[in-house]
Protein backbone atom coordinates (compact mmCIF):
# COMPACT_ATOMS: atom_id res chain seq x y z
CA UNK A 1 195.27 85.68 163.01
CA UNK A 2 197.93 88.35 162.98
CA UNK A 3 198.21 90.15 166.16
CA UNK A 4 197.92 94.04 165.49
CA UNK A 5 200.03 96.68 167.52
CA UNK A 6 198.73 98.94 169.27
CA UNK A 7 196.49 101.46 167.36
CA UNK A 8 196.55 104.25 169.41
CA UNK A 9 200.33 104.23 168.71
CA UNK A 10 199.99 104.50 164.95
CA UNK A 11 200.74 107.20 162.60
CA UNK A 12 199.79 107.73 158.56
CA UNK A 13 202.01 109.86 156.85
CA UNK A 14 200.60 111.01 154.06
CA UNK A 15 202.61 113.87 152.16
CA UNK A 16 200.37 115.77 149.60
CA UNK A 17 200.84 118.10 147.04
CA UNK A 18 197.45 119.31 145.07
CA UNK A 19 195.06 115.98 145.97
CA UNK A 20 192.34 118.61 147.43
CA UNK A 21 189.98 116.27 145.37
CA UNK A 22 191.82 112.86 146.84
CA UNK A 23 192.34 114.08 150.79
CA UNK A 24 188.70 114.04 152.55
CA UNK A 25 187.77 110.63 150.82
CA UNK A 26 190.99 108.81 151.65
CA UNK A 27 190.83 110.06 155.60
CA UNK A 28 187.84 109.51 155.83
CA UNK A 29 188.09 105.52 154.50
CA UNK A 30 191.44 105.47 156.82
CA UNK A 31 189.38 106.29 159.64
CA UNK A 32 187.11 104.21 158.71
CA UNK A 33 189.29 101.33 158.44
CA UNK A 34 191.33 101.82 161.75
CA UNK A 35 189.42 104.80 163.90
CA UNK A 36 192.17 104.64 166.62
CA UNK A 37 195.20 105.61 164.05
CA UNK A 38 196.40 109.16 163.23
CA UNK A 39 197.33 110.90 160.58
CA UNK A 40 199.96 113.41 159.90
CA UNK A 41 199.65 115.28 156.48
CA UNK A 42 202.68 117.14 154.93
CA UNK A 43 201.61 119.67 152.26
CA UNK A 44 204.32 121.49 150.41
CA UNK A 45 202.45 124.26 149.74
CA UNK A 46 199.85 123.27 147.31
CA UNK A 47 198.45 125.71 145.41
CA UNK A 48 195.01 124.40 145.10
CA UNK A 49 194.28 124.49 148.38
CA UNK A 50 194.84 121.37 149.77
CA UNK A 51 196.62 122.64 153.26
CA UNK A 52 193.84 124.67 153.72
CA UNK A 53 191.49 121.78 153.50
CA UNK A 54 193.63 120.04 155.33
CA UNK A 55 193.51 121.78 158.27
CA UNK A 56 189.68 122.45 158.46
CA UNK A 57 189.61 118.62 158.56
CA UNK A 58 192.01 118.79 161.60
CA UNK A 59 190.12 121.22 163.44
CA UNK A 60 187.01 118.78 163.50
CA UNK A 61 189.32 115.80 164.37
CA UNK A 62 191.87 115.34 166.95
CA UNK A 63 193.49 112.35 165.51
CA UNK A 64 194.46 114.50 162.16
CA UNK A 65 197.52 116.50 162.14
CA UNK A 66 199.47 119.02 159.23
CA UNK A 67 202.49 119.59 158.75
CA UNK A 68 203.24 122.92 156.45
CA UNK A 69 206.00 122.71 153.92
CA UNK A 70 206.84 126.08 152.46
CA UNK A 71 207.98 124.18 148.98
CA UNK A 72 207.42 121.28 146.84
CA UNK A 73 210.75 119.48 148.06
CA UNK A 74 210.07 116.09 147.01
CA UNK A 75 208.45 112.86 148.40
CA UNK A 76 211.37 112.22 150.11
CA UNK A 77 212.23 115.43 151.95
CA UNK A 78 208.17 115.12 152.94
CA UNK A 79 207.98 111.60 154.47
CA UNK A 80 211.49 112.50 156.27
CA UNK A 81 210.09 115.49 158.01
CA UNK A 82 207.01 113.32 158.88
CA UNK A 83 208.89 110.52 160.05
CA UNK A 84 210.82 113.06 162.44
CA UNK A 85 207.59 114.22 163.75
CA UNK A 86 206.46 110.74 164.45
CA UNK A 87 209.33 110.07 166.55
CA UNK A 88 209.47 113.17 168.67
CA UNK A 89 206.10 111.68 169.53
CA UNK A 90 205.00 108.58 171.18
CA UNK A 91 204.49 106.48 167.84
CA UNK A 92 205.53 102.85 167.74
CA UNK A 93 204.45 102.19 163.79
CA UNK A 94 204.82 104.73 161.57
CA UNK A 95 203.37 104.20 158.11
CA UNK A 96 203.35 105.69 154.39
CA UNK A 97 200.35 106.03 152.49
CA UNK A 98 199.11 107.97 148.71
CA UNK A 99 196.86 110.88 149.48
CA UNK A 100 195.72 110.12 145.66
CA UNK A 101 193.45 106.65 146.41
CA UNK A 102 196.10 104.30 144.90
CA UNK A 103 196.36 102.25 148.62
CA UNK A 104 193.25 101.07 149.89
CA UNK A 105 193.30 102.25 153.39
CA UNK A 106 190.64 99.33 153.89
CA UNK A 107 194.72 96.73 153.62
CA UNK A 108 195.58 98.93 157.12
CA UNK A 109 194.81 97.11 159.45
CA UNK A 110 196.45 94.18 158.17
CA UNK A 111 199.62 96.04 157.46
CA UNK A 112 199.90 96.87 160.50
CA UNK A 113 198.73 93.00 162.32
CA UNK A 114 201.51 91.73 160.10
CA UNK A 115 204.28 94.25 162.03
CA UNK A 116 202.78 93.14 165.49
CA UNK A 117 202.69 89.48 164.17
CA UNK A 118 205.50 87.08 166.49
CA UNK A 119 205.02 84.60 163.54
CA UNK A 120 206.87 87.06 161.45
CA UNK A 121 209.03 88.86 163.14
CA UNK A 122 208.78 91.68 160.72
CA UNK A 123 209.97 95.30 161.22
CA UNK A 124 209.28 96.79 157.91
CA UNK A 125 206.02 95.40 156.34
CA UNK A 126 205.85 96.58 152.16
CA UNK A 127 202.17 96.47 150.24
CA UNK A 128 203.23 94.75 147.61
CA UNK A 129 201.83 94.61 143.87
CA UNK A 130 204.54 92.00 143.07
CA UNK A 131 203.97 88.95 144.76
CA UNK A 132 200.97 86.23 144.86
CA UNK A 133 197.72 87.98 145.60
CA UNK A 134 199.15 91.34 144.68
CA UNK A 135 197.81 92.84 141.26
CA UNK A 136 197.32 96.31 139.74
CA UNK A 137 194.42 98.26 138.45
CA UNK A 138 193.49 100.64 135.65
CA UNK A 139 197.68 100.83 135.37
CA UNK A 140 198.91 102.02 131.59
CA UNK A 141 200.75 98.82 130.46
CA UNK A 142 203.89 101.44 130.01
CA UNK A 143 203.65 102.83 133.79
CA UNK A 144 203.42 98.86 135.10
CA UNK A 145 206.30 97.85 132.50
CA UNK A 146 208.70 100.53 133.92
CA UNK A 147 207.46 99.83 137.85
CA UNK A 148 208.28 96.71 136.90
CA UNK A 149 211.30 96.78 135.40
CA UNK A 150 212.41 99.11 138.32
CA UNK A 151 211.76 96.88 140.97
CA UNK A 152 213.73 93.53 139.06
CA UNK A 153 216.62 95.95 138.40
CA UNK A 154 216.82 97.33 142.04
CA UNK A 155 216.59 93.85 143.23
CA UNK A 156 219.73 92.79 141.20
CA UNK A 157 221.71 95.83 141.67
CA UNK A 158 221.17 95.86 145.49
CA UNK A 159 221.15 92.23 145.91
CA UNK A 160 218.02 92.54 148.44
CA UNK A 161 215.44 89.77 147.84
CA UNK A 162 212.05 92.25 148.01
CA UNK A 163 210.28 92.42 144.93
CA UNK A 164 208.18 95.56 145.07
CA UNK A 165 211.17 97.60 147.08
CA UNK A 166 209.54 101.00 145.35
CA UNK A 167 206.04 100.40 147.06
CA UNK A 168 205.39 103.81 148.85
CA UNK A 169 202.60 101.79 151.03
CA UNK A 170 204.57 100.89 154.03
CA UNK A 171 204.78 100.68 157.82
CA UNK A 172 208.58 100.87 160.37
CA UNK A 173 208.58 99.68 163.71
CA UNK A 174 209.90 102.93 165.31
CA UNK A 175 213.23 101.31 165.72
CA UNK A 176 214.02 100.87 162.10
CA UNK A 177 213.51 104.74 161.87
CA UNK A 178 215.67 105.43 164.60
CA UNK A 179 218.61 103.66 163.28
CA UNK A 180 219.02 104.47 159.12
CA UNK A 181 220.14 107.65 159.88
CA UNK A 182 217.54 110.03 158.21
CA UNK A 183 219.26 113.29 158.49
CA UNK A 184 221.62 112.06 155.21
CA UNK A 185 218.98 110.59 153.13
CA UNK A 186 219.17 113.12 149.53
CA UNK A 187 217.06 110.38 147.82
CA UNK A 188 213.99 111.98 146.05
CA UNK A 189 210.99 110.56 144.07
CA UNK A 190 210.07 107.01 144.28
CA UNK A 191 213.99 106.36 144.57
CA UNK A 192 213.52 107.07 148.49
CA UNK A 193 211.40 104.13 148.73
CA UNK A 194 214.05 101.69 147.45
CA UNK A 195 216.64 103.52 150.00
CA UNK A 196 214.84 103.25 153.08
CA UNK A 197 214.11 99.38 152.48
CA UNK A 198 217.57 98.84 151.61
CA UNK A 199 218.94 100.45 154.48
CA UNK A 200 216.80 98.62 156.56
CA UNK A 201 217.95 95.38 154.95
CA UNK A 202 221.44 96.36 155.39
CA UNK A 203 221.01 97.54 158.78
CA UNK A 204 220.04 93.58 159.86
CA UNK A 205 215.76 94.54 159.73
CA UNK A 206 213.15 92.07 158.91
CA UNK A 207 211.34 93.09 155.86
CA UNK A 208 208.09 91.29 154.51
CA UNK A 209 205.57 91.61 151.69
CA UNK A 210 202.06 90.85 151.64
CA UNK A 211 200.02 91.60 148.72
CA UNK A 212 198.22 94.45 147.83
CA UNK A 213 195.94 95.91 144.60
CA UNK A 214 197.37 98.90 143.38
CA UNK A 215 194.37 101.16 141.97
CA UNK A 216 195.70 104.09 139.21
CA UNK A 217 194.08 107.28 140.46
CA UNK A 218 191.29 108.95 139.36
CA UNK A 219 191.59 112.48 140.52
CA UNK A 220 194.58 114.97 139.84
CA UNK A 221 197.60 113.86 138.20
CA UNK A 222 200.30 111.39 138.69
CA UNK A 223 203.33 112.88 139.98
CA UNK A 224 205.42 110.49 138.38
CA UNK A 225 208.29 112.06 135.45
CA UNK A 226 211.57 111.72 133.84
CA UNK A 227 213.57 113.20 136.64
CA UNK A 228 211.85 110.60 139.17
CA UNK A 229 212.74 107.71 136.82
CA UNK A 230 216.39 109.09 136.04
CA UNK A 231 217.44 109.84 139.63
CA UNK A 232 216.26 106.11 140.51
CA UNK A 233 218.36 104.87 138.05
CA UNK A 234 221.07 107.15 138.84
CA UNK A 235 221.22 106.48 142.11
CA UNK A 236 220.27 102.61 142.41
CA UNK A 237 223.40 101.77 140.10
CA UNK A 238 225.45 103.71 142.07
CA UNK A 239 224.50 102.12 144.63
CA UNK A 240 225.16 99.02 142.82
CA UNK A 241 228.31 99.50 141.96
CA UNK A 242 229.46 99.99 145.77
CA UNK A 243 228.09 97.07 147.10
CA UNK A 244 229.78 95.17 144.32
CA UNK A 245 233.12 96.89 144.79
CA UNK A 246 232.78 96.26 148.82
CA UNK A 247 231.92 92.60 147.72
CA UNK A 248 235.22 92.46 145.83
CA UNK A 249 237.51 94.15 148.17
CA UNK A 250 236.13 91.54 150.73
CA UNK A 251 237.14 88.42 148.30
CA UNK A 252 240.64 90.20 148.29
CA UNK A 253 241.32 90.94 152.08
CA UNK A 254 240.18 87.14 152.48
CA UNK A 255 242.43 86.25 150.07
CA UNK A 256 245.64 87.95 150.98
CA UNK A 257 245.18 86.42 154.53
């Protein structure tokens, strides 16, 4: 059986932005699921009221934190100001979760055995809806064809061998957050996902999968657009493109020698 680390050392970041219908069920079920965890929720200023709920939540319950974000910034800039919290504090795993129900906090603690697990060896451990065992629920066929499509392209262009590297339910070792520099991540959107597990591939990190089901919301409304889908694509063949050029100006040095 995987060996899980150390609860009390565990932090949920969960960055929200109008899921006042989605945030009491989830932490509750999180708690539920692994009482000696914490969570730290990041609201960029929602305008129906979900910091507000948020923190009369906290004030009945120690282990709950919020963060306030004065804007809607992005997933990105959210989970990077959580993760900076996390390691000002005495967190060892540091984990991303959907305030919106799509991550069953019920797969947490074995997310977070599979981290602590020797067998393994893992540093990053991705939820994934793209290997054996993993599926997805209630999805429009469109929204699983371009998540789809995403995640074969990234793999590809990046040449990293994850197949769900845009899962947003996730957990670091501390030392993978320490090292991929945060302070110059831009990424936005779900394209911050594939970043972070890249740079932790690149920066010699252990990343696993273990399966997941995905469940489409039913509360509020998907935060998913265009922009999201063109800076991923954007970005991830740019991306692309420099790893290929540094793979051909490698051939060349070895060749001149």
């Amino acid at each position: 059986m995987a060996r899980q680390a150390p609860a009390e050392k565990v932090l949920v970041v969960i960055p929200t932005y109008d899921e006042r219908e989605n945030l009491e069920p989830i932490v509750r079920r999180l708690f539920d699921a692994l009482p000696a965890a914490n969570v730290l929720v990041v609201d960029d200023g929602s305008p129906d009221g979900t910091g507000e709920l948020a923190d009369r939540l906290a004030a009945s319950d120690d282990r709950l934190h919020v963060m306030h974000r004065t804007e809607k910034a992005g997933l990105g800039a959210a989970y990077v100001a959580g993760f900076e919290w996390a390691l000002a504090r005495d967190y060892t795993a540091i984990m991303e979760m959907d305030a919106d129900g799509s991550h069953a906090p019920e797969d947490l603690p074995r997310l977070v055995g599979m981290l602590g697990d020797s067998g393994t060896g893992a540093d990053v451990v991705l939820g994934s809806r793209y290997v054996t065992g993993g599926r997805t629920v209630n999805w429009p066929w469109y929204r699983e064809f371009l998540s789809r499509g995403a995640n074969v392209y990234s793999k590809l262009a990046l040449g990293v061998p994850i197949n769900d590297i845009t899962s947003g339910y996730r957990v670091y070792r501390r030392e993978v957050l320490e090292t991929v520099q945060l302070h110059n991540i831009a990424s936005q959107g779900y394209c911050f996902q594939v970043d972070l597990a890249w740079r932790s591939v690149e920066a010699g990190f252990t990343v696993v999968e273990v399966p997941i089901t995905f469940v489409e919301r039913e509360l509020g409304a998907s935060k998913m657009d265009a922009e999201v889908v063109r800076e991923a694509l954007l970005r991830v063949t740019k991306w692309g493109l420099r790893r290929r050029g540094g793979q051909a100006a490698g051939a060349i040095r070895s060749l001149l020698r």
